[in-house]
Protein backbone atom coordinates (compact mmCIF):
# COMPACT_ATOMS: atom_id res chain seq x y z
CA UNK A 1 4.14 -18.16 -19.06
CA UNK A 2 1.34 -19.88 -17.46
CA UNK A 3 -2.35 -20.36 -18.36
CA UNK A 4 -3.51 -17.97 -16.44
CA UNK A 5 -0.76 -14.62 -16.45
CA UNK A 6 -1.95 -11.37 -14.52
CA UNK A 7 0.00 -8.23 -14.53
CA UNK A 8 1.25 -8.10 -10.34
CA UNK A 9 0.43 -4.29 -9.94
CA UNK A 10 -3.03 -3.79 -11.23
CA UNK A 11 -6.17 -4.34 -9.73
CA UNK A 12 -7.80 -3.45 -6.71
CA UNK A 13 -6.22 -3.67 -3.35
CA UNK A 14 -8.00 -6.03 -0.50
CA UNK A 15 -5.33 -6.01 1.36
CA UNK A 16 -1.80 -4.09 3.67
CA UNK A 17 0.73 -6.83 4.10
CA UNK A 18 2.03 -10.25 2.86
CA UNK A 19 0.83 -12.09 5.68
CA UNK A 20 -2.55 -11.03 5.55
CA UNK A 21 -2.84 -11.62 2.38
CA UNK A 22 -3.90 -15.16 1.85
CA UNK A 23 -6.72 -15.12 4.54
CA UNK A 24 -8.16 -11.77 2.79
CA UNK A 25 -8.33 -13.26 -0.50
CA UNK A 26 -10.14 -16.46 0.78
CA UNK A 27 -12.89 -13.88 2.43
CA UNK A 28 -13.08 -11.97 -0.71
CA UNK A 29 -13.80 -15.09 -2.58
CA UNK A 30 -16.55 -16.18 -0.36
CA UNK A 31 -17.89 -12.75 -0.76
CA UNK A 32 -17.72 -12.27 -4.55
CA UNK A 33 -18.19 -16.32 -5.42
CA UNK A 34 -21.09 -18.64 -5.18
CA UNK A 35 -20.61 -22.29 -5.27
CA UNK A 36 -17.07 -22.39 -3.69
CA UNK A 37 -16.20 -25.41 -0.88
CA UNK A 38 -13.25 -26.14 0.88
CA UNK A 39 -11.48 -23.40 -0.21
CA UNK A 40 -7.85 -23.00 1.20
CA UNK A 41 -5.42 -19.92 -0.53
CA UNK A 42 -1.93 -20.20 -0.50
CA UNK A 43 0.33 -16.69 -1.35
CA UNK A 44 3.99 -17.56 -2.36
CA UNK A 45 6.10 -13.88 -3.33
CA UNK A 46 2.57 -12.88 -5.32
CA UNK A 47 1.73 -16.00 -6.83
CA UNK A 48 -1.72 -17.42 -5.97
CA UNK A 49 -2.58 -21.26 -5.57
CA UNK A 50 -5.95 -21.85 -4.89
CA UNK A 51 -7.14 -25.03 -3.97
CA UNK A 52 -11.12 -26.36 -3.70
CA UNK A 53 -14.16 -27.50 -4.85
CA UNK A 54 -16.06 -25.48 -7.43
CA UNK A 55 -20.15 -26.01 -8.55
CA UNK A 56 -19.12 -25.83 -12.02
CA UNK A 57 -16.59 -24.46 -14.49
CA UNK A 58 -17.93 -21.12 -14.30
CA UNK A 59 -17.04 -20.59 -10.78
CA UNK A 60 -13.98 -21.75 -11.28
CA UNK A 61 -12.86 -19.19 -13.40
CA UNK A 62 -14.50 -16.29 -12.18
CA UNK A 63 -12.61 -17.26 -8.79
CA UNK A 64 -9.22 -17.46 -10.86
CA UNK A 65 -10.25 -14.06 -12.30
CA UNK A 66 -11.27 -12.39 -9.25
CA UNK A 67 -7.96 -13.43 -7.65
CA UNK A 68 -6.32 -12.21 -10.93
CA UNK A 69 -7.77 -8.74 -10.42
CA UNK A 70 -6.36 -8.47 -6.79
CA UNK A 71 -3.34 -5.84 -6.27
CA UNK A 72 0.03 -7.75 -5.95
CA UNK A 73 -0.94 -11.29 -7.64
CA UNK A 74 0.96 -12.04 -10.47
């Protein structure tokens, strides 16, 4: 179990396929987050690394719960 543990099939769904998936998030992101930079998203079978540069703590979790809350991320 890792810090941050979301449930894979709940939440809303941004997006149709796998391969889509990681470029969709990273939109999403810069739609629903201020004070993101360099912001790359990597999507391994569901699981979610996000890599960047956050303003503050704050943003840094609300992009780890936004992701959380996506359809399909564990």
């Amino acid at each position: 179990m890792g810090l941050f543990d979301f449930v894979k099939d709940v939440g809303r769904q941004i997006f149709d396929t796998d391969a889509e998936a990681a470029d969709t998030i990273k939109s999403h992101l810069k739609v629903k987050t201020h004070g993101l930079s360099n912001l790359e998203v990597e999507l391994d079978d569901g699981t979610v690394t996000l890599c960047g540069d956050c303003s503050n703590q704050a943003v840094r979790e609300q992009a780890i719960l936004i992701t959380g809350n996506i359809q399909g991320m564990e």
